[in-house]
Protein backbone atom coordinates (compact mmCIF):
# COMPACT_ATOMS: atom_id res chain seq x y z
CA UNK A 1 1.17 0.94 9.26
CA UNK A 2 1.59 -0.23 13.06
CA UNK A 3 -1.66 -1.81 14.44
CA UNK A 4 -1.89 0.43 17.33
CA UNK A 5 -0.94 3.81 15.36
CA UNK A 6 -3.54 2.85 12.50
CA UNK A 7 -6.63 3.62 14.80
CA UNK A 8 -5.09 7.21 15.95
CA UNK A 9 -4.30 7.89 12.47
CA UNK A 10 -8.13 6.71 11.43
CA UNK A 11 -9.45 8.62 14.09
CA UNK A 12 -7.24 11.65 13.06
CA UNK A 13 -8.55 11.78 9.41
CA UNK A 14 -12.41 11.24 10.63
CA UNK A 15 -11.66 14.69 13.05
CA UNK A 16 -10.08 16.35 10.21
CA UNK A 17 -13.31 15.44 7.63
CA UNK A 18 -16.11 16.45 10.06
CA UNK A 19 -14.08 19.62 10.78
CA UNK A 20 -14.60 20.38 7.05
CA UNK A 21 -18.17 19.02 6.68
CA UNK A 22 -19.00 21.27 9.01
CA UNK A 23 -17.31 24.16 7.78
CA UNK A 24 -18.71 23.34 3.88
CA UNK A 25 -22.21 23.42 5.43
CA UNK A 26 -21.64 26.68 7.20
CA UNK A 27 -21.72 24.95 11.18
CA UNK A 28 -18.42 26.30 11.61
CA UNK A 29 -17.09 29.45 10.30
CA UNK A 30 -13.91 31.53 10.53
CA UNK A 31 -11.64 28.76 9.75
CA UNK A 32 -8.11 29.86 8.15
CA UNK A 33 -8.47 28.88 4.51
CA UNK A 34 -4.43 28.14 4.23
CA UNK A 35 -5.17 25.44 6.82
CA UNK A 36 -7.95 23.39 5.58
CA UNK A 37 -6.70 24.12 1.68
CA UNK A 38 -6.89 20.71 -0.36
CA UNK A 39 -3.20 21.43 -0.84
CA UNK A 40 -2.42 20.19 2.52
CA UNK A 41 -4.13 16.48 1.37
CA UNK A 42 -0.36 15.83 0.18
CA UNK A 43 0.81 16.81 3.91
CA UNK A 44 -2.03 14.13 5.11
CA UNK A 45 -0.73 11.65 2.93
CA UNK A 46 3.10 12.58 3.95
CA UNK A 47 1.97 11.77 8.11
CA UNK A 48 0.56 8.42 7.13
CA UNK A 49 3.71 7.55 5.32
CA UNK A 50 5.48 8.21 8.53
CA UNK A 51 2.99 6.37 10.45
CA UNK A 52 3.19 3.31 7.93
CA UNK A 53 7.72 3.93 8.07
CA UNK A 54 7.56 4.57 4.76
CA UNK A 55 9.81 7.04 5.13
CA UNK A 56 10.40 7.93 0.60
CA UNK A 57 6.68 8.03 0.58
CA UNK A 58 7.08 10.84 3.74
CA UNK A 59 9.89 12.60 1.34
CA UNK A 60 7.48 12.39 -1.83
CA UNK A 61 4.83 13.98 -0.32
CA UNK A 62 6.09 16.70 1.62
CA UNK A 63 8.41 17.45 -1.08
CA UNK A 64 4.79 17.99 -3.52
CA UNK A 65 3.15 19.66 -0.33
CA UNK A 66 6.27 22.28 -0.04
CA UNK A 67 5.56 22.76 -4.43
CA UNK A 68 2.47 23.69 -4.00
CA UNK A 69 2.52 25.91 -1.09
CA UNK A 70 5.47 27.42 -2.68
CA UNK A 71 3.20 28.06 -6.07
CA UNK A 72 0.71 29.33 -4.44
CA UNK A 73 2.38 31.78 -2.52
CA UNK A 74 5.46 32.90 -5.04
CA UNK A 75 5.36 32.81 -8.72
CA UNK A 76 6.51 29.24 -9.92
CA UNK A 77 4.65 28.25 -12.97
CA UNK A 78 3.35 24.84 -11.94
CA UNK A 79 3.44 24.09 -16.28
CA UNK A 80 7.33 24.62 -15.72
CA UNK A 81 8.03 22.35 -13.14
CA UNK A 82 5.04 19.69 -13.34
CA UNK A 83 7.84 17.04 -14.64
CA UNK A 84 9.54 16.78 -10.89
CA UNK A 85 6.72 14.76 -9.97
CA UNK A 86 7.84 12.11 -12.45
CA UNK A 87 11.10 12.67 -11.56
CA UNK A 88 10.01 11.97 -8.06
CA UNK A 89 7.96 8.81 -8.67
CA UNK A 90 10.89 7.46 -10.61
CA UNK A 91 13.23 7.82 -7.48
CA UNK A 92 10.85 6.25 -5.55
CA UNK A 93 11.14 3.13 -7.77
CA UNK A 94 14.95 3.10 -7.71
CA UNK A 95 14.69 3.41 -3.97
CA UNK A 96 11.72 0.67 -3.78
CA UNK A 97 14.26 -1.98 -5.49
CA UNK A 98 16.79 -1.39 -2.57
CA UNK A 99 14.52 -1.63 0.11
CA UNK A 100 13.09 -5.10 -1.57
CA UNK A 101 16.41 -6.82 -1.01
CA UNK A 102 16.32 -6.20 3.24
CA UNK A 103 14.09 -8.79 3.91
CA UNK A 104 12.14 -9.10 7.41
CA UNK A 105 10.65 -12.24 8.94
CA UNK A 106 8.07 -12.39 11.46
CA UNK A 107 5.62 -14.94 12.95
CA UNK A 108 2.94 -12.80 12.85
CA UNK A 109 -1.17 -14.98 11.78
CA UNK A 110 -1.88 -12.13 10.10
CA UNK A 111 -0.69 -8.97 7.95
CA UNK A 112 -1.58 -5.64 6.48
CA UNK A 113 1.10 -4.34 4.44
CA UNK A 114 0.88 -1.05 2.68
CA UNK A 115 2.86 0.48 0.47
CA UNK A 116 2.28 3.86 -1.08
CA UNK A 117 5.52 4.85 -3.22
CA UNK A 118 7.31 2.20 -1.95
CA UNK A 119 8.02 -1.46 -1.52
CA UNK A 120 8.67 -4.21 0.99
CA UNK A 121 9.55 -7.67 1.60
CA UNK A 122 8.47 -9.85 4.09
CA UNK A 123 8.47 -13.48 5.53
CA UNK A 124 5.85 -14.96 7.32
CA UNK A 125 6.28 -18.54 9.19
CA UNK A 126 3.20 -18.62 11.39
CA UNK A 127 1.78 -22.06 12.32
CA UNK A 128 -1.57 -20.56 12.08
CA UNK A 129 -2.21 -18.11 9.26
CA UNK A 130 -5.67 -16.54 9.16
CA UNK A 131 -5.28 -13.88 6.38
CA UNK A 132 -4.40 -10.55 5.23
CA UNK A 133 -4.15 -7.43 3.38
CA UNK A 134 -2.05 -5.86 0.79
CA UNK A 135 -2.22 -2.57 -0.56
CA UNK A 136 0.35 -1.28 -3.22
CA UNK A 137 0.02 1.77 -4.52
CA UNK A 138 2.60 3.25 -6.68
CA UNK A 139 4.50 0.21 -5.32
CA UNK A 140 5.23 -2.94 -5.05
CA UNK A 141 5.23 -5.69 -2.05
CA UNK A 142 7.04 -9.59 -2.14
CA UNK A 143 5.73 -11.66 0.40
CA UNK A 144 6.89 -15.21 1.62
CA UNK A 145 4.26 -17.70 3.16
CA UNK A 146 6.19 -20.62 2.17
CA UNK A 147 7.11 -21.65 5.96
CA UNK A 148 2.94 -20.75 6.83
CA UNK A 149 0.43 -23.79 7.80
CA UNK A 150 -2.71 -21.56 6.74
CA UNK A 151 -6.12 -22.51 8.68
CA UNK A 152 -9.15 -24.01 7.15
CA UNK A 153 -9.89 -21.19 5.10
CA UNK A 154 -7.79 -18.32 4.45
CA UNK A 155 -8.83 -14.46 2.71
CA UNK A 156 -5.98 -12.74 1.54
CA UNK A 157 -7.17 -9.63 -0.23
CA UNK A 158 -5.25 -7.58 -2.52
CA UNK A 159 -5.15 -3.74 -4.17
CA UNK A 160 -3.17 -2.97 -6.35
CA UNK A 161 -3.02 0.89 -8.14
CA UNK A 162 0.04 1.09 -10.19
CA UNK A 163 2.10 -1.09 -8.52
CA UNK A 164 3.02 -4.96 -7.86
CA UNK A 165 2.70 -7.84 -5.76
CA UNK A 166 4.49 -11.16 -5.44
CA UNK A 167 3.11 -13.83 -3.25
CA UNK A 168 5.61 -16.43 -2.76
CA UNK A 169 3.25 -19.44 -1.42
CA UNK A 170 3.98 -23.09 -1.17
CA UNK A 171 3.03 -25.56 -4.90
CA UNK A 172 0.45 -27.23 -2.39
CA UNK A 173 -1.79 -25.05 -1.60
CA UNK A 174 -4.99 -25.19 -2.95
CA UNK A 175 -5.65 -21.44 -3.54
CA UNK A 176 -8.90 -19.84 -5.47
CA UNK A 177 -8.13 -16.46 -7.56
CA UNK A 178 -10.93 -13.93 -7.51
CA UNK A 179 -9.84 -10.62 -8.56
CA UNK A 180 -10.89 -7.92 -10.77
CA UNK A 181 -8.59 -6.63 -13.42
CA UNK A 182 -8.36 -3.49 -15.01
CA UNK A 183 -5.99 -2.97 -16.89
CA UNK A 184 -3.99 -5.18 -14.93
CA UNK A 185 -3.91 -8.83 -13.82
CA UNK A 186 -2.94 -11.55 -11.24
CA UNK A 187 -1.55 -14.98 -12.42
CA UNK A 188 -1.03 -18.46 -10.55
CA UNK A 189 2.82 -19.15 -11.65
CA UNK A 190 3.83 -21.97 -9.45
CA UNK A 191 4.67 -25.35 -10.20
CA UNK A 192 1.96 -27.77 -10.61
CA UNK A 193 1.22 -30.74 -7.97
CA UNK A 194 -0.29 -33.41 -8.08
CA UNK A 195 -0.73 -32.99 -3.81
CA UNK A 196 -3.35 -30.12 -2.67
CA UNK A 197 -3.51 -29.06 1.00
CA UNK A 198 -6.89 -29.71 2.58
CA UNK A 199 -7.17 -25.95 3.98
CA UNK A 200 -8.18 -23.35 0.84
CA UNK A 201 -6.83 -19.81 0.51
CA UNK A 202 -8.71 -17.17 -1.23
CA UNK A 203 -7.11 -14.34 -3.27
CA UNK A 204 -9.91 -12.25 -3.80
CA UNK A 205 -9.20 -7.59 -4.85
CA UNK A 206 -8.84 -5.61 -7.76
CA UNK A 207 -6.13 -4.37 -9.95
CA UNK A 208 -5.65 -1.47 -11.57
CA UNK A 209 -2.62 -0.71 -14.09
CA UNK A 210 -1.03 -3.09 -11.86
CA UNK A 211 -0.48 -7.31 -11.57
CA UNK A 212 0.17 -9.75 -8.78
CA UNK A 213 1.81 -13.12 -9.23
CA UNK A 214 1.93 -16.48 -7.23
CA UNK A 215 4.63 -18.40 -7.01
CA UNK A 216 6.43 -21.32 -5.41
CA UNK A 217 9.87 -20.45 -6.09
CA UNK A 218 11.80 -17.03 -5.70
């Protein structure tokens, strides 16, 4: 998601959950139920895909959002058609695996990339790297800090729900693994060196039915 579109978004979802405090608590009443229905969290999730330009995770969700709405208001058996949503996450996938091959380079020191039903792959060549975030959710992320002169110390932290991550980092760097695994892992693949880089990078998260890799090589 865009740095400057994140806080909108953030400030968005904290109007939208006070809103509903207040209604739970009785502050506010009269609001129209259809609006504020917990069917309408998959319409939520579908605007922050657009935010993010995840544009299949925008499809996935609205596409769930119209099922619902459409159950609730006709008679569709959800225990009929509960199976589109696999078929929905597995198109997702197939759709992930094209997107992976466009890659995009940028000489940004830091990153946040998200991923929800989707994937990306990215290239970093800053001179100055301080850090980042990675969030894969039901997807998958390959990034490239090969061409990156991290600083002293570097945080990279990592979630991963039922999805994947590749960090593609250079055989040098002296990097310290720190995650929590459920289910799931996050393994140091490159080749060994006998040369460490003074500067030390931290990989610290949690996955869950999901892995990350390093490695030096693609």
């Amino acid at each position: 998601m865009n740095s400057q579109k994140r806080p909108l978004f953030g400030l968005f979802l904290i109007l939208i959950g006070l809103v509903l405090l207040l209604s739970n608590l009785g502050v506010i009443s009269g609001l129209p139920g259809y609006i504020f229905s917990w069917i309408n969290i998959f319409l939520l999730l579908a605007i922050a895909n657009l935010f993010s330009g995840n544009y299949r995770g925008v499809l996935l969700f609205a596409a769930l959002w119209g099922f619902f709405i459409l159950r609730q208001y006709t008679d569709i058996q959800l225990r009929d058609y509960w199976p589109l949503i696999l078929v929905f996450i597995g198109l997702s996938m197939l759709m992930r695996k094209r997107l992976r091959s466009q890659v995009t380079s940028t000489t940004d020191d830091s990153f946040d990339e998200i991923n929800i039903f989707g994937g990306s792959t990215k290239k970093y060549t800053s001179t100055s790297l301080k850090g980042g975030k990675i969030t894969n959710i039901f997807g998958g992320s390959e990034i490239d800090l090969r061409d990156c002169q991290p600083e002293k110390v570097v945080v990279i932290e990592v979630l991963t729900l039922f999805g994947g991550c590749e960090l593609i980092v250079p055989k040098e760097w002296n990097i310290s693994v720190d995650t929590t695994a459920i289910f799931g892992g996050f393994d140091d693949k490159r080749e060994a060196s006998s040369h460490k880089d003074p500067a030390v990078v931290y990989i610290k998260g949690i996955t869950i039915f999901g892995g990350g890799s390093l490695k030096s090589t693609k």
